[in-house]
PDB file of N, CA and C in Angstrom:
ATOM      1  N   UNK A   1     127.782 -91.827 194.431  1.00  0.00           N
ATOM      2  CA  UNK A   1     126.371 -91.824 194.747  1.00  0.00           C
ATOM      3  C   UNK A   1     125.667 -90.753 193.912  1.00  0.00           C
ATOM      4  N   UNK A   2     124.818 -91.211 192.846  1.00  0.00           N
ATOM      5  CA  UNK A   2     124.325 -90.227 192.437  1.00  0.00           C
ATOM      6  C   UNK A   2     123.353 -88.878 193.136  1.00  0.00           C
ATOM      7  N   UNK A   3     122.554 -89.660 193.992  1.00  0.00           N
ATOM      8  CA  UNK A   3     122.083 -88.999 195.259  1.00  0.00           C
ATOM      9  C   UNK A   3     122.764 -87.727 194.965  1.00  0.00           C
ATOM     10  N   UNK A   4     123.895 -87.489 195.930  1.00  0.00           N
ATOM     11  CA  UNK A   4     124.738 -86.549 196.051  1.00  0.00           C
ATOM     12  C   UNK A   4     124.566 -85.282 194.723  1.00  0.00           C
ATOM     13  N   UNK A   5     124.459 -85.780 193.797  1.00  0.00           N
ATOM     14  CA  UNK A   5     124.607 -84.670 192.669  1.00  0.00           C
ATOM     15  C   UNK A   5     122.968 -84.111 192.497  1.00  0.00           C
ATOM     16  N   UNK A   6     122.367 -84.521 193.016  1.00  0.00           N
ATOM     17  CA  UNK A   6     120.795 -83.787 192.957  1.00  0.00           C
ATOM     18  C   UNK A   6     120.013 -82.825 193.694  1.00  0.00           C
ATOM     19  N   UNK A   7     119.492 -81.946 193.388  1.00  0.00           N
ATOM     20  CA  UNK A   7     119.329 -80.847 193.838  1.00  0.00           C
ATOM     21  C   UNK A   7     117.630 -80.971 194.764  1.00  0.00           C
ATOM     22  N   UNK A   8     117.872 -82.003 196.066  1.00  0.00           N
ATOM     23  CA  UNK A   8     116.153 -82.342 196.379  1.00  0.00           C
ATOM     24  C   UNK A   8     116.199 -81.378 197.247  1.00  0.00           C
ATOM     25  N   UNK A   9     117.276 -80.729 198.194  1.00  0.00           N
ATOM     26  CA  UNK A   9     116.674 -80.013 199.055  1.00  0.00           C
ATOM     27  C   UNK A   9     115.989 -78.555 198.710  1.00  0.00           C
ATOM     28  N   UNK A  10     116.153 -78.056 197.340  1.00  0.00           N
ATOM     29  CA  UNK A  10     116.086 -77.133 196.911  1.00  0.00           C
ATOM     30  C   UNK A  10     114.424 -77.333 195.871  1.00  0.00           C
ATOM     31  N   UNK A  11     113.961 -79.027 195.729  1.00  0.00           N
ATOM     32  CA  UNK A  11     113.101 -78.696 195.034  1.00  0.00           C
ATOM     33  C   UNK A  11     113.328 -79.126 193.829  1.00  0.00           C
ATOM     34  N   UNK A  12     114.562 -79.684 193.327  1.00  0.00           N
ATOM     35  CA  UNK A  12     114.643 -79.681 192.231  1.00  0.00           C
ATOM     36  C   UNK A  12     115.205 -81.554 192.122  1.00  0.00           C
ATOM     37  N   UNK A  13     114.519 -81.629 191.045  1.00  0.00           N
ATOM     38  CA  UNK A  13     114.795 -83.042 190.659  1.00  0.00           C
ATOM     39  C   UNK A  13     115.705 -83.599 189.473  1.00  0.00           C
ATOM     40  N   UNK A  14     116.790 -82.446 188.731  1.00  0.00           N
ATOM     41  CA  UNK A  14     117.674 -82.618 187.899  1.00  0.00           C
ATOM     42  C   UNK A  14     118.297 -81.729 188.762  1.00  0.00           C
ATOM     43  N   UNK A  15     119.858 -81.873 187.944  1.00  0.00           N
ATOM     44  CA  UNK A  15     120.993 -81.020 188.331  1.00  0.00           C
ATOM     45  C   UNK A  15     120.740 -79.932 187.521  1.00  0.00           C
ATOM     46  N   UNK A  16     121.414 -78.995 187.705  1.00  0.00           N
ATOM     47  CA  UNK A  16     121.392 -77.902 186.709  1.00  0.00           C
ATOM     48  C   UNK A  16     121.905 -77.848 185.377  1.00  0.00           C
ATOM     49  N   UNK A  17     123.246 -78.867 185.373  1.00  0.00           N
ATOM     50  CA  UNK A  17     123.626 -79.276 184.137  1.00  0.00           C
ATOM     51  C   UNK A  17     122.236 -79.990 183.293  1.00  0.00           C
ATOM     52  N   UNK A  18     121.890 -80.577 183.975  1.00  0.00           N
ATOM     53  CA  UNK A  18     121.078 -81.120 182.864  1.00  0.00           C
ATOM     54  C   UNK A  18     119.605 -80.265 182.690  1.00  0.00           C
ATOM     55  N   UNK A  19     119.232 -79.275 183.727  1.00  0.00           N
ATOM     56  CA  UNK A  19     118.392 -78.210 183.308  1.00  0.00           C
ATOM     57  C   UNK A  19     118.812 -77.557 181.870  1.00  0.00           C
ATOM     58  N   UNK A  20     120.151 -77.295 182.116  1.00  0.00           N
ATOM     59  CA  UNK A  20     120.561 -76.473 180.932  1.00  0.00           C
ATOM     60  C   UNK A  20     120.806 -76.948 179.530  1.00  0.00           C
ATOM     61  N   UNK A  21     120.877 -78.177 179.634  1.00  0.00           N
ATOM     62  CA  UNK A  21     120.645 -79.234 178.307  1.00  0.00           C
ATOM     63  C   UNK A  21     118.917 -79.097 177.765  1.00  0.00           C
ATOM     64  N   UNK A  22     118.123 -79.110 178.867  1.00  0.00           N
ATOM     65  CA  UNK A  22     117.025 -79.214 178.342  1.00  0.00           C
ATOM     66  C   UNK A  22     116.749 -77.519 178.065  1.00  0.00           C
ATOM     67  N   UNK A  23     117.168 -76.614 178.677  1.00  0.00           N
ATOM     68  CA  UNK A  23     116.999 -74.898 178.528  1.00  0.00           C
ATOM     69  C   UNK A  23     117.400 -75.132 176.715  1.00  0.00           C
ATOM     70  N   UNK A  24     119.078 -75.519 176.442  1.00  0.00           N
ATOM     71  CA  UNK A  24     119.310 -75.487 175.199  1.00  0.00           C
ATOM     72  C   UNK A  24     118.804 -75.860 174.130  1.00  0.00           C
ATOM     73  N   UNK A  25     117.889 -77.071 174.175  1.00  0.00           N
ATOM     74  CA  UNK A  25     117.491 -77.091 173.653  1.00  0.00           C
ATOM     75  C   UNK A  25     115.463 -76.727 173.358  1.00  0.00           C
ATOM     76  N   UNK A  26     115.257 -76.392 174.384  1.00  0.00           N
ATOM     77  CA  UNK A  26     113.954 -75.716 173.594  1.00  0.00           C
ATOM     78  C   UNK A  26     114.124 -74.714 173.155  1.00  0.00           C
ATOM     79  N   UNK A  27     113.108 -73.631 173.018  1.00  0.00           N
ATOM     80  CA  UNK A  27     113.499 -72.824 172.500  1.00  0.00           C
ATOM     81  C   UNK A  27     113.116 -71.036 173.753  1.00  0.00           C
ATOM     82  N   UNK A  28     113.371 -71.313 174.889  1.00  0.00           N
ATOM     83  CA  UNK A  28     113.112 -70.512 176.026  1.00  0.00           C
ATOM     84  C   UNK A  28     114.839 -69.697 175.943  1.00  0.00           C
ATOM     85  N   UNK A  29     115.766 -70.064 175.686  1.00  0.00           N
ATOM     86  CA  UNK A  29     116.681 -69.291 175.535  1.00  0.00           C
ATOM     87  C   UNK A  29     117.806 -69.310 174.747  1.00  0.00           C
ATOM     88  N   UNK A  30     118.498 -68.315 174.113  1.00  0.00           N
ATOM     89  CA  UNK A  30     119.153 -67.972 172.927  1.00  0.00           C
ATOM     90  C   UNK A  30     120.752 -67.981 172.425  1.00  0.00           C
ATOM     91  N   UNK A  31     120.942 -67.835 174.357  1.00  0.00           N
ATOM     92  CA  UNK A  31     122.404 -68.360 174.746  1.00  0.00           C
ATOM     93  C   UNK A  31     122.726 -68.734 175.527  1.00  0.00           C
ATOM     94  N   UNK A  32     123.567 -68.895 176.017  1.00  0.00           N
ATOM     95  CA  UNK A  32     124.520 -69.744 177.363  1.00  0.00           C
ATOM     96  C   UNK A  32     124.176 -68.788 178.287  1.00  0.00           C
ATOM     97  N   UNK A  33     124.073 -67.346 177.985  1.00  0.00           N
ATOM     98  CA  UNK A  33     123.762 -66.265 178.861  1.00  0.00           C
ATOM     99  C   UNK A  33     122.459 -66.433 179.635  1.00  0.00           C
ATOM    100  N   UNK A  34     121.440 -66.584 178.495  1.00  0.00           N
ATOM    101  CA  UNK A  34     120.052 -66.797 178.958  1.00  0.00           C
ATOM    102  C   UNK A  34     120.168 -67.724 179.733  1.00  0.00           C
ATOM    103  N   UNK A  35     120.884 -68.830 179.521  1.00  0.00           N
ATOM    104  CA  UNK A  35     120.796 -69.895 180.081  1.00  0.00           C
ATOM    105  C   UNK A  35     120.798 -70.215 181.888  1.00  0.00           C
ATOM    106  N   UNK A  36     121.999 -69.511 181.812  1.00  0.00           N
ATOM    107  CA  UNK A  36     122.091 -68.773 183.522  1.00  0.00           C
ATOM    108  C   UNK A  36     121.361 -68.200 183.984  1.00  0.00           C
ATOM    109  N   UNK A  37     120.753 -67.006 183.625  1.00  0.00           N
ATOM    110  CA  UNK A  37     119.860 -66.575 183.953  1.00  0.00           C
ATOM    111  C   UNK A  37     118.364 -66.875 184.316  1.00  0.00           C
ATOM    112  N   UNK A  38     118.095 -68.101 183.144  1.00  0.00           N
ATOM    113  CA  UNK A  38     117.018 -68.687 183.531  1.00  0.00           C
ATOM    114  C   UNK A  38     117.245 -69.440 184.783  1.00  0.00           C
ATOM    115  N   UNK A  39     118.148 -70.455 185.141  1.00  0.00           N
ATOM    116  CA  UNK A  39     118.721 -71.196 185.725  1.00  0.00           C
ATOM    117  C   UNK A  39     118.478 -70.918 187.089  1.00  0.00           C
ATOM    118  N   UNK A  40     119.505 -69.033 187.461  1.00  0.00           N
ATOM    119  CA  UNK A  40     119.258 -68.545 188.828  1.00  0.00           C
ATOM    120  C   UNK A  40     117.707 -68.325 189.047  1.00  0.00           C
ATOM    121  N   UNK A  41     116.752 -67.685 187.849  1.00  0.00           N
ATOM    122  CA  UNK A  41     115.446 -67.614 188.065  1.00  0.00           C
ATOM    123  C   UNK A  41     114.782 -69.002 188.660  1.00  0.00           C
ATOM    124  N   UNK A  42     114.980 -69.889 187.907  1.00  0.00           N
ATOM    125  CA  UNK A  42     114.448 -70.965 188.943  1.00  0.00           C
ATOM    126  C   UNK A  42     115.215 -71.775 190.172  1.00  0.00           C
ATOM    127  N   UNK A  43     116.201 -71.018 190.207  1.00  0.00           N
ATOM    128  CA  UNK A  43     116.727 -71.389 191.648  1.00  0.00           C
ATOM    129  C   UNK A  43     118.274 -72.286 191.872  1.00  0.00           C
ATOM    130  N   UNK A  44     118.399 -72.373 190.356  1.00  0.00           N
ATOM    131  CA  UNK A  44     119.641 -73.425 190.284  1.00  0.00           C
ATOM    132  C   UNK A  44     121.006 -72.455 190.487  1.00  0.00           C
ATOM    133  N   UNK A  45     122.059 -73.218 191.064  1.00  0.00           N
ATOM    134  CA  UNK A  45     122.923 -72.441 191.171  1.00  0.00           C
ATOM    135  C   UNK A  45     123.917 -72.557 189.902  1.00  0.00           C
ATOM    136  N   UNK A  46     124.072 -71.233 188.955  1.00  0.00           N
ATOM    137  CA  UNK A  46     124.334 -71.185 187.609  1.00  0.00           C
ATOM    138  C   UNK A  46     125.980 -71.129 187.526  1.00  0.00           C
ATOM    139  N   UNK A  47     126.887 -71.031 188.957  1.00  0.00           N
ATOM    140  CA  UNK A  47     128.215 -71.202 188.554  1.00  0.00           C
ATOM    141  C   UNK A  47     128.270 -72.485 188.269  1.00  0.00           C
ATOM    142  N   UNK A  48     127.093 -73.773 188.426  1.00  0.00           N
ATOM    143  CA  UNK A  48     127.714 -74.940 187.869  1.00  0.00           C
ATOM    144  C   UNK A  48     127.789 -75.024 186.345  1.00  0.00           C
ATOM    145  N   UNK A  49     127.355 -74.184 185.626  1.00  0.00           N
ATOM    146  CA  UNK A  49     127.348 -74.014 183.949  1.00  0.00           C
ATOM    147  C   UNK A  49     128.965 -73.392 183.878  1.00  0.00           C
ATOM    148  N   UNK A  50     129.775 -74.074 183.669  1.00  0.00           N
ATOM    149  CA  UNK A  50     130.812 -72.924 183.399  1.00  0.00           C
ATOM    150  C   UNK A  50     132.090 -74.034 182.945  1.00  0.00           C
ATOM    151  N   UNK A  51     132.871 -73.714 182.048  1.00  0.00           N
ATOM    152  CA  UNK A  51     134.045 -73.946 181.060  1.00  0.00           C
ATOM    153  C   UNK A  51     133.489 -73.695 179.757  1.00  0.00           C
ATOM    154  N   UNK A  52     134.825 -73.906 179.107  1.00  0.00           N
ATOM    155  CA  UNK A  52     134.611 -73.455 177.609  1.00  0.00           C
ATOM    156  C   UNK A  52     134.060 -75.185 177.226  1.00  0.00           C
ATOM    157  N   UNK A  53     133.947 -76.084 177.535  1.00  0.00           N
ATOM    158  CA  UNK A  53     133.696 -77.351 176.616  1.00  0.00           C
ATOM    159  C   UNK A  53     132.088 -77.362 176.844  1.00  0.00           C
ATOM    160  N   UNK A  54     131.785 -76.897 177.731  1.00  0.00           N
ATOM    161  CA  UNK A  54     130.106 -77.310 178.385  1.00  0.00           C
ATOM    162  C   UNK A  54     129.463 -75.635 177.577  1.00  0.00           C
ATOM    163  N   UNK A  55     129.904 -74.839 177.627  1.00  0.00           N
ATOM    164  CA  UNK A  55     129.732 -73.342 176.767  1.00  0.00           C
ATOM    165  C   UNK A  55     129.524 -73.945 175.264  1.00  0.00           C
ATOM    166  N   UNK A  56     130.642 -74.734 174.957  1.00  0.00           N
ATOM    167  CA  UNK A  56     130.455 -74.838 173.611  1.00  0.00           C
ATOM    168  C   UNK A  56     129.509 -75.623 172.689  1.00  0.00           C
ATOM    169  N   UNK A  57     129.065 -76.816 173.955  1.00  0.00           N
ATOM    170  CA  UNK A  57     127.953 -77.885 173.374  1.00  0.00           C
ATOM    171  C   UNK A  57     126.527 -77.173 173.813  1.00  0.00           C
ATOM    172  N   UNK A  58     126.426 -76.522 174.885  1.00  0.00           N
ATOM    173  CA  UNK A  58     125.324 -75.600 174.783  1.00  0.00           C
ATOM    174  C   UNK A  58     124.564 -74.509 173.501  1.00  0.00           C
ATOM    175  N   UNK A  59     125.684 -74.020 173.180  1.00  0.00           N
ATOM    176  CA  UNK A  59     125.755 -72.965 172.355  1.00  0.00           C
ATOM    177  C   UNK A  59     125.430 -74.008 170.978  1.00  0.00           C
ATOM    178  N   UNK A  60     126.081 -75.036 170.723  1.00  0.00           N
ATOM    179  CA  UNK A  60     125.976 -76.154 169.802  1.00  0.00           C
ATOM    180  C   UNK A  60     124.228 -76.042 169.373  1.00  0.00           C
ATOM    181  N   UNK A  61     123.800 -76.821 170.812  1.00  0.00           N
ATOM    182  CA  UNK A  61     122.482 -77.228 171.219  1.00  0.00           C
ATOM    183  C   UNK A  61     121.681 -75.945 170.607  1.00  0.00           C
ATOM    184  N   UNK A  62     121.466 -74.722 171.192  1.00  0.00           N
ATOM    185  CA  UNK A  62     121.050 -73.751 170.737  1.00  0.00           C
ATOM    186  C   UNK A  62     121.421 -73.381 168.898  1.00  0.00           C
ATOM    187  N   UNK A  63     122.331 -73.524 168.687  1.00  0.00           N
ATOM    188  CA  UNK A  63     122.028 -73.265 166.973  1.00  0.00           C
ATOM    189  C   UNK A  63     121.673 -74.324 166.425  1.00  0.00           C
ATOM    190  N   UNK A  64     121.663 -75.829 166.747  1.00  0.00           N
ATOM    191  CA  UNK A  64     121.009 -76.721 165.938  1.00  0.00           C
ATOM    192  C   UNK A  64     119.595 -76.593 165.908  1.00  0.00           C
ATOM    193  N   UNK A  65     119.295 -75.839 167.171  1.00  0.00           N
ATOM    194  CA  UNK A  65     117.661 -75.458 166.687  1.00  0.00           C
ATOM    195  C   UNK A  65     117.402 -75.289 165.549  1.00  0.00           C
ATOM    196  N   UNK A  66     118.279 -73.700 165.129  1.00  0.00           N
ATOM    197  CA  UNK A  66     118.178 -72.503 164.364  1.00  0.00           C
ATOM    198  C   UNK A  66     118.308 -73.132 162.794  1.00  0.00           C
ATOM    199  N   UNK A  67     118.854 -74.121 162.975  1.00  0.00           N
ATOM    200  CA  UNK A  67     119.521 -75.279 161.457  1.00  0.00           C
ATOM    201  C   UNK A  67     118.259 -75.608 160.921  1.00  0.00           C
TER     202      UNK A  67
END
C-alpha cells in the first residue's frame, strides 16, 4: 500500500526519500549532510536517508549540478 509510506499525518505529502531527491537536486543544499538537516528542519525524519547506495546517488545528484 503505498498509503503506508507517506508522511500525511505529519503534513507532508512525499516521503522523505523523495524530499531528498528533490533537496539534491536544486540547489538549497551541498551535501547529503545538508540534506538531513534540511530534512529534520522541515520535519522529516532524516534516519530514513541512510546507506552508502542512497549517499552515493545523492551526492551524484548534487555534483551533476556543479557539471
Amino acid at each position: 500500500m503505498l498509503l503506508l509510506y507517506r508522511d500525511y499525518v505529519d503534513g507532508h505529502d512525499i516521503t522523505a526519500v523523495e524530499r531528498a531527491f528533490q533537496l539534491a537536486r536544486s540547489s538549497a543544499c551541498t551535501c547529503v549532510k545538508d540534506i538531513k538537516e534540511r530534512l529534520m528542519a522541515e520535519g522529516y525524519a532524516a534516519n530514513q536517508i541512510s546507506g552508502r547506495v542512497l549517499s552515493k546517488q545523492l551526492a551524484a545528484l548534487i555534483k551533476a549540478r556543479h557539471a
